[in-house]
PDB file of N, CA and C in Angstrom:
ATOM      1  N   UNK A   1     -21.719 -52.065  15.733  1.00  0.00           N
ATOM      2  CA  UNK A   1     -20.980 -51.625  14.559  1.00  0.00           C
ATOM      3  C   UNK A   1     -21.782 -52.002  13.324  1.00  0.00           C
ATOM      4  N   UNK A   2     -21.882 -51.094  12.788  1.00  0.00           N
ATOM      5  CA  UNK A   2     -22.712 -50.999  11.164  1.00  0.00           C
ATOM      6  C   UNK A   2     -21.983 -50.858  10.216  1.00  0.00           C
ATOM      7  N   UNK A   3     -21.327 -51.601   9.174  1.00  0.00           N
ATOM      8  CA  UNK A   3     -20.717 -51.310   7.832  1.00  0.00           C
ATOM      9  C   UNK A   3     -21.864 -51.354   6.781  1.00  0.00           C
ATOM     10  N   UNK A   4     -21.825 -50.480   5.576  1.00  0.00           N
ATOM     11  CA  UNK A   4     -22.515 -50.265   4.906  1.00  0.00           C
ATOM     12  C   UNK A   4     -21.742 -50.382   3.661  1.00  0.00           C
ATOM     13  N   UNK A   5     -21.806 -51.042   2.546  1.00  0.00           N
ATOM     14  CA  UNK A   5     -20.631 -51.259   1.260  1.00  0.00           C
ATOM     15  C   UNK A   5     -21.943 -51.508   0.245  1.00  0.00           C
ATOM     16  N   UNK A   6     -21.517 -51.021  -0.857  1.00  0.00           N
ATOM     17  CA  UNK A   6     -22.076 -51.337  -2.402  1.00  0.00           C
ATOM     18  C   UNK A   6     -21.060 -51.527  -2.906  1.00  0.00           C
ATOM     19  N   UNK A   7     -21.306 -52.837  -3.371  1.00  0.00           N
ATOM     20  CA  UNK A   7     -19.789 -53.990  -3.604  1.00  0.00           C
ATOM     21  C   UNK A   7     -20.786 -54.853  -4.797  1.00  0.00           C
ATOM     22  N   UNK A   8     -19.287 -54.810  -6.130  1.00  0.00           N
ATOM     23  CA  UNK A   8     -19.722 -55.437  -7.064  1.00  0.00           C
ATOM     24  C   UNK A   8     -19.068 -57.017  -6.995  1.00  0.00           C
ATOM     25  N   UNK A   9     -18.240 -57.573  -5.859  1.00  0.00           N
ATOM     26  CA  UNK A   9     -17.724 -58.434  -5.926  1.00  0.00           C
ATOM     27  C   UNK A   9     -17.415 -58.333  -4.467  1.00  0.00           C
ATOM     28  N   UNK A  10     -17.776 -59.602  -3.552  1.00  0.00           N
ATOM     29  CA  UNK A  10     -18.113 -59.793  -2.091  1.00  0.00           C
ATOM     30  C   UNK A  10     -17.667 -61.255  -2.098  1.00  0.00           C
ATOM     31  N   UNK A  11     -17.029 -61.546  -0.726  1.00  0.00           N
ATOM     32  CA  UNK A  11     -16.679 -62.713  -0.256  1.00  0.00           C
ATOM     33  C   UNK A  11     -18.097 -63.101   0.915  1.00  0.00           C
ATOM     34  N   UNK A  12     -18.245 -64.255   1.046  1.00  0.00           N
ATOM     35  CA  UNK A  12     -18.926 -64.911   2.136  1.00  0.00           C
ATOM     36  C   UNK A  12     -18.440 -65.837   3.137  1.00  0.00           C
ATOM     37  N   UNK A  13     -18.622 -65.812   4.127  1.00  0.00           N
ATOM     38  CA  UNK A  13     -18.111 -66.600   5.059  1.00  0.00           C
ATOM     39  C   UNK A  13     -18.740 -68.500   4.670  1.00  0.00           C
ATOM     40  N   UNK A  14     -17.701 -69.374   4.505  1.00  0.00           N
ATOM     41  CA  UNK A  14     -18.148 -70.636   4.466  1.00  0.00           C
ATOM     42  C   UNK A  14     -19.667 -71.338   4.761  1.00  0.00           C
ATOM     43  N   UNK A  15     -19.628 -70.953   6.386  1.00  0.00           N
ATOM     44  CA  UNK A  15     -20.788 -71.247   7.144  1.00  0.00           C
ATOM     45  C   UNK A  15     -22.081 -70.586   6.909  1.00  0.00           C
ATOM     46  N   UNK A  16     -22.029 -69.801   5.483  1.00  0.00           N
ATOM     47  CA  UNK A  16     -23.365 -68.902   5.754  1.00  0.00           C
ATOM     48  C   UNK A  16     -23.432 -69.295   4.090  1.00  0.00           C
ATOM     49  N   UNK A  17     -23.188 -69.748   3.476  1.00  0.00           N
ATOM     50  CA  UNK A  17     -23.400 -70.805   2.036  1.00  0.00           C
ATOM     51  C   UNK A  17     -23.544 -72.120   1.606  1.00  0.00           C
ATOM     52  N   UNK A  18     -23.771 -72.469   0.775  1.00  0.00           N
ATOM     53  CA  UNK A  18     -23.971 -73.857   0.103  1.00  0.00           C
ATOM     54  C   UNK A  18     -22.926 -73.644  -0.426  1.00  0.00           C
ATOM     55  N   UNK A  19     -22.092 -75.293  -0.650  1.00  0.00           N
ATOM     56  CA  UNK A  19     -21.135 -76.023  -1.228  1.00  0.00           C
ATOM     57  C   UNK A  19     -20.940 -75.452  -2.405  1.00  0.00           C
ATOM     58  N   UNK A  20     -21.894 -74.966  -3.457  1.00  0.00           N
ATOM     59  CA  UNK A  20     -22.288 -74.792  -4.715  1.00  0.00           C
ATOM     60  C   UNK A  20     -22.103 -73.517  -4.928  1.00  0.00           C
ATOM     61  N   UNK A  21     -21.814 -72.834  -3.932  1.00  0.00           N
ATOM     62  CA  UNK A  21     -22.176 -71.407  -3.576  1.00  0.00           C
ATOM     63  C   UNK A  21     -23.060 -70.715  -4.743  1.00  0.00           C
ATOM     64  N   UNK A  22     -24.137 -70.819  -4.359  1.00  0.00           N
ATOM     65  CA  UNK A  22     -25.404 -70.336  -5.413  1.00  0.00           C
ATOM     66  C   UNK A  22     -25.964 -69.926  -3.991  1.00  0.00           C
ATOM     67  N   UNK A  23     -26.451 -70.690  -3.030  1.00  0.00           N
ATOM     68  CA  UNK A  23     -27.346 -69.766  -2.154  1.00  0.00           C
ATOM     69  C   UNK A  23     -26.541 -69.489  -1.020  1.00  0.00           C
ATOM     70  N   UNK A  24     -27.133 -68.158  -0.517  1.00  0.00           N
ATOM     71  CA  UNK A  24     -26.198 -68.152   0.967  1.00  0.00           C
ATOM     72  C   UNK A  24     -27.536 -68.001   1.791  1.00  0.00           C
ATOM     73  N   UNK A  25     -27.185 -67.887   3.282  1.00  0.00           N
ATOM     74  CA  UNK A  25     -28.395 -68.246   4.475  1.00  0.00           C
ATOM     75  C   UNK A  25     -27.994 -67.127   4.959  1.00  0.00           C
ATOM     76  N   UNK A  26     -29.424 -66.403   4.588  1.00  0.00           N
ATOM     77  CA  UNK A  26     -29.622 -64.649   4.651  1.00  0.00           C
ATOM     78  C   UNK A  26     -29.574 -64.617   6.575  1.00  0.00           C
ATOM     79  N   UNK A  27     -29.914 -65.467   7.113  1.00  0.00           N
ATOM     80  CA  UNK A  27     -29.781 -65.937   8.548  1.00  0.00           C
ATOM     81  C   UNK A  27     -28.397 -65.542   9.419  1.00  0.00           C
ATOM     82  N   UNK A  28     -28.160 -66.177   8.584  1.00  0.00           N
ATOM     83  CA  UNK A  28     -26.162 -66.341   9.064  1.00  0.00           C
ATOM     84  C   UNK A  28     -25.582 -64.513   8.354  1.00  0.00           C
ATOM     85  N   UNK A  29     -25.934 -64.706   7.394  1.00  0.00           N
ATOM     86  CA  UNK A  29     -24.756 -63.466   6.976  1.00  0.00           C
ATOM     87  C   UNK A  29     -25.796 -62.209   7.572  1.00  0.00           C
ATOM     88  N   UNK A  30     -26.810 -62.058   7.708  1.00  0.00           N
ATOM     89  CA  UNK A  30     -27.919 -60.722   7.956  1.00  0.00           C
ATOM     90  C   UNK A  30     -27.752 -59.351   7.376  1.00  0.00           C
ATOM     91  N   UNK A  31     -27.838 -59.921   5.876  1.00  0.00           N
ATOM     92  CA  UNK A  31     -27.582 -58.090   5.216  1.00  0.00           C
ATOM     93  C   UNK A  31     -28.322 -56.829   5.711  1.00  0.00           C
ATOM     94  N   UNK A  32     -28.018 -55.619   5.512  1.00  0.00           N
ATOM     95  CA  UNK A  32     -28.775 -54.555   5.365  1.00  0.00           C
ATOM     96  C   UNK A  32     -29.128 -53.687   4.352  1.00  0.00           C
ATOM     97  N   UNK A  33     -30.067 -53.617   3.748  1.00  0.00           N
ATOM     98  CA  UNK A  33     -30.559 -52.738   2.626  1.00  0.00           C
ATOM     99  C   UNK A  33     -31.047 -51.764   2.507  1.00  0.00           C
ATOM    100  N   UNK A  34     -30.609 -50.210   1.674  1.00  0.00           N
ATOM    101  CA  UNK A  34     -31.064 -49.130   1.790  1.00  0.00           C
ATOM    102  C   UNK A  34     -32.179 -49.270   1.174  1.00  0.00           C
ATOM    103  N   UNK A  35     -33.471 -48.575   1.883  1.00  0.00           N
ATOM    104  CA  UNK A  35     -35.073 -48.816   1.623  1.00  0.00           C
ATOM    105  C   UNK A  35     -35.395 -47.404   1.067  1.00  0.00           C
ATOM    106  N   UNK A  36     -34.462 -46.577   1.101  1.00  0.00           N
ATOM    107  CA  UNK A  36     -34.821 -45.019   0.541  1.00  0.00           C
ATOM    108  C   UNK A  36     -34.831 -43.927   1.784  1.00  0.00           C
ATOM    109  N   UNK A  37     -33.720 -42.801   1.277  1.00  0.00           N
ATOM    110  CA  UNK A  37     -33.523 -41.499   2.395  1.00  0.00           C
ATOM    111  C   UNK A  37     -32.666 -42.108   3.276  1.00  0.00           C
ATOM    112  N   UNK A  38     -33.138 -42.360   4.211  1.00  0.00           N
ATOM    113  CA  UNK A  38     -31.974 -43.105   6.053  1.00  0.00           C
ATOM    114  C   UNK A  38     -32.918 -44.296   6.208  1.00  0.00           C
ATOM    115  N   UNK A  39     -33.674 -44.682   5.628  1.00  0.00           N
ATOM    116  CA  UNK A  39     -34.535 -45.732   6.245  1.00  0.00           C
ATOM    117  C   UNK A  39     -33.638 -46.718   5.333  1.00  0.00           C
ATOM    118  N   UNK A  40     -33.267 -47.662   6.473  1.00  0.00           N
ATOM    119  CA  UNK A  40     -32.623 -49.113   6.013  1.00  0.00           C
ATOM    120  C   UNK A  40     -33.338 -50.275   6.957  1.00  0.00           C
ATOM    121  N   UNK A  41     -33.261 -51.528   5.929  1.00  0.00           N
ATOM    122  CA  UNK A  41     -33.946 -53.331   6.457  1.00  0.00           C
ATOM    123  C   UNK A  41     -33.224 -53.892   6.541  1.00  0.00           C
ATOM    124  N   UNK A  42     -33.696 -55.126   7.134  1.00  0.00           N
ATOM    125  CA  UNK A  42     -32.493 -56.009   7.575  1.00  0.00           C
ATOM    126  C   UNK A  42     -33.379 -57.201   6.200  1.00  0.00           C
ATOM    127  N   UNK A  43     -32.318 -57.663   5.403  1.00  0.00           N
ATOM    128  CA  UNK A  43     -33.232 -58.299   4.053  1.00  0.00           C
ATOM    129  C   UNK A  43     -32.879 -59.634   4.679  1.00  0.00           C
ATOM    130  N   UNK A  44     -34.484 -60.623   4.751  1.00  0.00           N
ATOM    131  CA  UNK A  44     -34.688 -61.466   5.635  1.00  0.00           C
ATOM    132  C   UNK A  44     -35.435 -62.619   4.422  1.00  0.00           C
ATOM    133  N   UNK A  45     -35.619 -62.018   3.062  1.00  0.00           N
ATOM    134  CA  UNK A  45     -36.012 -63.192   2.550  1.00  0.00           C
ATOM    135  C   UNK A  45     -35.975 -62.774   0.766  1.00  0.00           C
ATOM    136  N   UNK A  46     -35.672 -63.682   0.001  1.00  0.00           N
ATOM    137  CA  UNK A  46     -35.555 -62.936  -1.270  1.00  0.00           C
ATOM    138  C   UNK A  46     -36.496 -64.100  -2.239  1.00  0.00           C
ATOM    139  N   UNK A  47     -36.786 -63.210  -2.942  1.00  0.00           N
ATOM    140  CA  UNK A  47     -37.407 -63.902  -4.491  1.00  0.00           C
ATOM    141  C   UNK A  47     -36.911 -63.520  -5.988  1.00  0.00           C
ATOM    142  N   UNK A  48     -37.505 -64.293  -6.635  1.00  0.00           N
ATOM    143  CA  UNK A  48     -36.874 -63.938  -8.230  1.00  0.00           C
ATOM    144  C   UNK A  48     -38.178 -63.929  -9.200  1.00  0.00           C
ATOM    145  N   UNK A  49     -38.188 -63.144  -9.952  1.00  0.00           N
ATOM    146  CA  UNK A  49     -38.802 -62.924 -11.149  1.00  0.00           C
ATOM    147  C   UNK A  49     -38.768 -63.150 -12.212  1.00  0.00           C
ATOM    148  N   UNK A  50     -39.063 -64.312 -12.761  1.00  0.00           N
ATOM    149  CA  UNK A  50     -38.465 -64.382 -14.275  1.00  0.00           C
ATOM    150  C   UNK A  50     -38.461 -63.172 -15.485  1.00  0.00           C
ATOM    151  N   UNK A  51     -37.258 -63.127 -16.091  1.00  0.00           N
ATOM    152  CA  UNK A  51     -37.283 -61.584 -16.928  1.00  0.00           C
ATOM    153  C   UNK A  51     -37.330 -61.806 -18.611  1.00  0.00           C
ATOM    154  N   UNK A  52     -38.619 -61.251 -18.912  1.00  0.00           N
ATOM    155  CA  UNK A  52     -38.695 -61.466 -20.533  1.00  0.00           C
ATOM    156  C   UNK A  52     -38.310 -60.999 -21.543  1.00  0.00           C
ATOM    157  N   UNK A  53     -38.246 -61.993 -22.720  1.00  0.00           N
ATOM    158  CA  UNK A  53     -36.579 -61.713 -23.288  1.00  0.00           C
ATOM    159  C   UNK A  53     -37.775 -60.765 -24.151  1.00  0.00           C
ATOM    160  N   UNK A  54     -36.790 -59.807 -25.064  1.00  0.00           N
ATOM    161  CA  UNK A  54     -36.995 -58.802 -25.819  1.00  0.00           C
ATOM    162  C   UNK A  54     -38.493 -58.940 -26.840  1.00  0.00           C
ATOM    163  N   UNK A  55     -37.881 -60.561 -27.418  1.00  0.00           N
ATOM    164  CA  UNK A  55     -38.746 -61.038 -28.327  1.00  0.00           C
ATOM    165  C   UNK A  55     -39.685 -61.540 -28.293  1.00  0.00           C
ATOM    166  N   UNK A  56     -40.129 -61.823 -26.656  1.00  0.00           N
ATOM    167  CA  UNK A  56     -41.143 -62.327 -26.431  1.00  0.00           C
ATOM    168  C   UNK A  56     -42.317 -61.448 -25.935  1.00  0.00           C
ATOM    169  N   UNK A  57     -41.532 -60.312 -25.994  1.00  0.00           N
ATOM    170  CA  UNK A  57     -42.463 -59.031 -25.812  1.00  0.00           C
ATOM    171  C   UNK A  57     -42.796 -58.466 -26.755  1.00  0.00           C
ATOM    172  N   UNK A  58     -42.017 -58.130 -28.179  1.00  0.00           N
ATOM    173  CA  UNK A  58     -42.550 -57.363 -29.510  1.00  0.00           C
ATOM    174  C   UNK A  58     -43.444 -58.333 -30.252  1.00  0.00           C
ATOM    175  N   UNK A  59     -42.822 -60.161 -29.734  1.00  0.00           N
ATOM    176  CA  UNK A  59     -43.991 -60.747 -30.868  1.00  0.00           C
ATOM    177  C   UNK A  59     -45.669 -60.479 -30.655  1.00  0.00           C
ATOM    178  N   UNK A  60     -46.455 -60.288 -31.577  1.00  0.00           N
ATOM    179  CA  UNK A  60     -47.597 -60.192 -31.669  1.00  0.00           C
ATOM    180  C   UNK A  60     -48.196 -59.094 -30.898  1.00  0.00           C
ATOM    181  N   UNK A  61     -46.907 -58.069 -30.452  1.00  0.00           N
ATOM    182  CA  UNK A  61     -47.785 -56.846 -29.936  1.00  0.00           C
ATOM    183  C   UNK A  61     -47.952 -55.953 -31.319  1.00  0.00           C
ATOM    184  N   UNK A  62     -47.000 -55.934 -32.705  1.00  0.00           N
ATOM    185  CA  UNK A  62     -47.138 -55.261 -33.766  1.00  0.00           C
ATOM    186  C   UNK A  62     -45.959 -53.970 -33.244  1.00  0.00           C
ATOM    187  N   UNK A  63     -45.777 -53.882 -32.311  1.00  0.00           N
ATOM    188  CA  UNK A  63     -44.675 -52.573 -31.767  1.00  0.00           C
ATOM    189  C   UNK A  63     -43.094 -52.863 -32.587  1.00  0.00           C
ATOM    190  N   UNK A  64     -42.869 -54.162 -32.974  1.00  0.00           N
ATOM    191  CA  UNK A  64     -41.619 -53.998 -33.555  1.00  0.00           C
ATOM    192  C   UNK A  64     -42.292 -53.820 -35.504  1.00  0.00           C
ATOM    193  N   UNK A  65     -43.220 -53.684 -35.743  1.00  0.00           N
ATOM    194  CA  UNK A  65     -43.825 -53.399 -37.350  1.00  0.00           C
ATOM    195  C   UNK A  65     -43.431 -51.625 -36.570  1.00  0.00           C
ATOM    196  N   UNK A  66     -44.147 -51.373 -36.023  1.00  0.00           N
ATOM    197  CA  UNK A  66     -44.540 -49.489 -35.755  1.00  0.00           C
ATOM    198  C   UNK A  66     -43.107 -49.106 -35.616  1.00  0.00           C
ATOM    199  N   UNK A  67     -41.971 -49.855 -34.870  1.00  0.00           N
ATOM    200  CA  UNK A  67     -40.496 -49.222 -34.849  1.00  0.00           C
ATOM    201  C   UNK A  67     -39.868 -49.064 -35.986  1.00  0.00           C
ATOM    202  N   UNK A  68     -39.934 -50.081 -36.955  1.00  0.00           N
ATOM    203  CA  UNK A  68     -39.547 -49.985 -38.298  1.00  0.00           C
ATOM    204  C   UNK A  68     -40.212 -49.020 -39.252  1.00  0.00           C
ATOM    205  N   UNK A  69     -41.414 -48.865 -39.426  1.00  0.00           N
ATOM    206  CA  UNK A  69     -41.775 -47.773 -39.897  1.00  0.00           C
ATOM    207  C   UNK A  69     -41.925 -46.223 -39.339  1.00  0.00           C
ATOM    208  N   UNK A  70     -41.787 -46.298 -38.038  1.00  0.00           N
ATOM    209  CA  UNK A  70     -41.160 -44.886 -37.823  1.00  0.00           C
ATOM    210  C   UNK A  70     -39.775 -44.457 -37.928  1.00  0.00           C
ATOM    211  N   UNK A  71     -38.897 -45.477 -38.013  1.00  0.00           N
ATOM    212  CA  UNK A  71     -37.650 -45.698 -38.680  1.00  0.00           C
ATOM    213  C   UNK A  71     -37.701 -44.954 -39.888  1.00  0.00           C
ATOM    214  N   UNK A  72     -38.121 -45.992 -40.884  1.00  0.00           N
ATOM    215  CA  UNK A  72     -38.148 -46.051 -42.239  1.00  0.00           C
ATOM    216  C   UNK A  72     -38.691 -44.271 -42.790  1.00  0.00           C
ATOM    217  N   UNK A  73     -39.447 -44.093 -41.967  1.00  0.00           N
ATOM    218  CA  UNK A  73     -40.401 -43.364 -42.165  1.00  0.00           C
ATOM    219  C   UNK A  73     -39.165 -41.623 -41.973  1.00  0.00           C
ATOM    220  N   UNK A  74     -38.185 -41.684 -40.736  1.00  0.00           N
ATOM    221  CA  UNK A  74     -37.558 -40.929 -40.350  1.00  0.00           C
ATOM    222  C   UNK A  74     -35.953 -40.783 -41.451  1.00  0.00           C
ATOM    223  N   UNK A  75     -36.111 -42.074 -41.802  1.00  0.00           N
ATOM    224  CA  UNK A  75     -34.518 -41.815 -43.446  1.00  0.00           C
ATOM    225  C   UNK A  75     -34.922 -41.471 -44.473  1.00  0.00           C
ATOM    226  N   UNK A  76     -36.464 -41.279 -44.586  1.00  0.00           N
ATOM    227  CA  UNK A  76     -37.476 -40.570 -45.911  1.00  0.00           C
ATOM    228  C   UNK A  76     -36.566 -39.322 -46.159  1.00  0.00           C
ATOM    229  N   UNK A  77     -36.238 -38.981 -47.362  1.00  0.00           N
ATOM    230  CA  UNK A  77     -36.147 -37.822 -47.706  1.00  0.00           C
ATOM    231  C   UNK A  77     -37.230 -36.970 -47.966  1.00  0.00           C
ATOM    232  N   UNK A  78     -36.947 -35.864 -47.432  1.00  0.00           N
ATOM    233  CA  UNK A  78     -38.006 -34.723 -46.622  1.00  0.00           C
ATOM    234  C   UNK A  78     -37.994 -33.587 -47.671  1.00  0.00           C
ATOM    235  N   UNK A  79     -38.884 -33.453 -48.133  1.00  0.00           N
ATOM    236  CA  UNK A  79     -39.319 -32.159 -49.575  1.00  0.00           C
ATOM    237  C   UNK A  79     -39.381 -30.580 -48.369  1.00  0.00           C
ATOM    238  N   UNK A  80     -38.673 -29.705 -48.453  1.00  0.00           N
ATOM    239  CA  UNK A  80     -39.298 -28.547 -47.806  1.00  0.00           C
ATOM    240  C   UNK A  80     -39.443 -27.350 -47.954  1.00  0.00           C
ATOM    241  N   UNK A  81     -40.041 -26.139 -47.922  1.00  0.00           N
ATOM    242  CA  UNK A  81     -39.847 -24.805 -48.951  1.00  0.00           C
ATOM    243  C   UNK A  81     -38.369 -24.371 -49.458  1.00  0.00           C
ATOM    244  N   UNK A  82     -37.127 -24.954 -48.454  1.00  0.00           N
ATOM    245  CA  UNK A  82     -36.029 -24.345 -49.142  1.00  0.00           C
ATOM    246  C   UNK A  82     -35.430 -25.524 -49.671  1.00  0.00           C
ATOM    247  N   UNK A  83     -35.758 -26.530 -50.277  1.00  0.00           N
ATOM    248  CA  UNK A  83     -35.251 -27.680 -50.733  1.00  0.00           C
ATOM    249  C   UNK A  83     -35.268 -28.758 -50.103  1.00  0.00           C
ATOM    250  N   UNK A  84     -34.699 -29.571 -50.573  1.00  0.00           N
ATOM    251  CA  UNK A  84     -34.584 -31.439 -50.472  1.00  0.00           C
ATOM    252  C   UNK A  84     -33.625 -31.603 -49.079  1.00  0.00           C
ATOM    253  N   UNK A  85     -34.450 -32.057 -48.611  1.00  0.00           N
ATOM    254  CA  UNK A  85     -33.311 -31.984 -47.131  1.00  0.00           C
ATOM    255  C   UNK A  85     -33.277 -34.037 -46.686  1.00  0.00           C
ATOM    256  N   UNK A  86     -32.378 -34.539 -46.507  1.00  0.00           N
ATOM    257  CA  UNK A  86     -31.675 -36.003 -46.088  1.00  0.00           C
ATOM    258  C   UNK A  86     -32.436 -35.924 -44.682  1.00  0.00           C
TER     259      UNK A  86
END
């Protein structure tokens, strides 16, 4: 028997978590994950990526100067053969 659920809120069985419930033991519970089309895994080990915050990406690339002036640049009032256009 195969159940398959995309669930934004899931219970775990005691025995297949920590006290803390932060980790569970991919062992004990043995998820399955859609891999793309009909091909599905049995997910046997996970990692994390640290994710960078907004600001630590525009500083010193100059891309948040270029957003503001294509901004700035786009509330310009615009001169055009049939008049003054906002």
């Amino acid at each position: 028997l195969v159940a398959l659920i995309k669930a934004d809120k899931f219970w775990v069985r005691k025995n297949a978590r920590n006290d803390e419930v932060s980790h569970i033991a991919l062992d004990k519970l043995r998820p399955v994950r859609q891999l793309g089309g009909m091909a599905y895994g049995r997910l046997t080990e996970t990692f994390e990526i640290p994710r960078r915050s907004w600001s630590d990406q525009v500083q010193g690339s100059g891309l948040s100067a270029r957003l503001h002036k294509k901004n700035a640049e786009s509330q310009m009032t615009k001169v055009t053969k049939e008049g003054i256009e906002s």
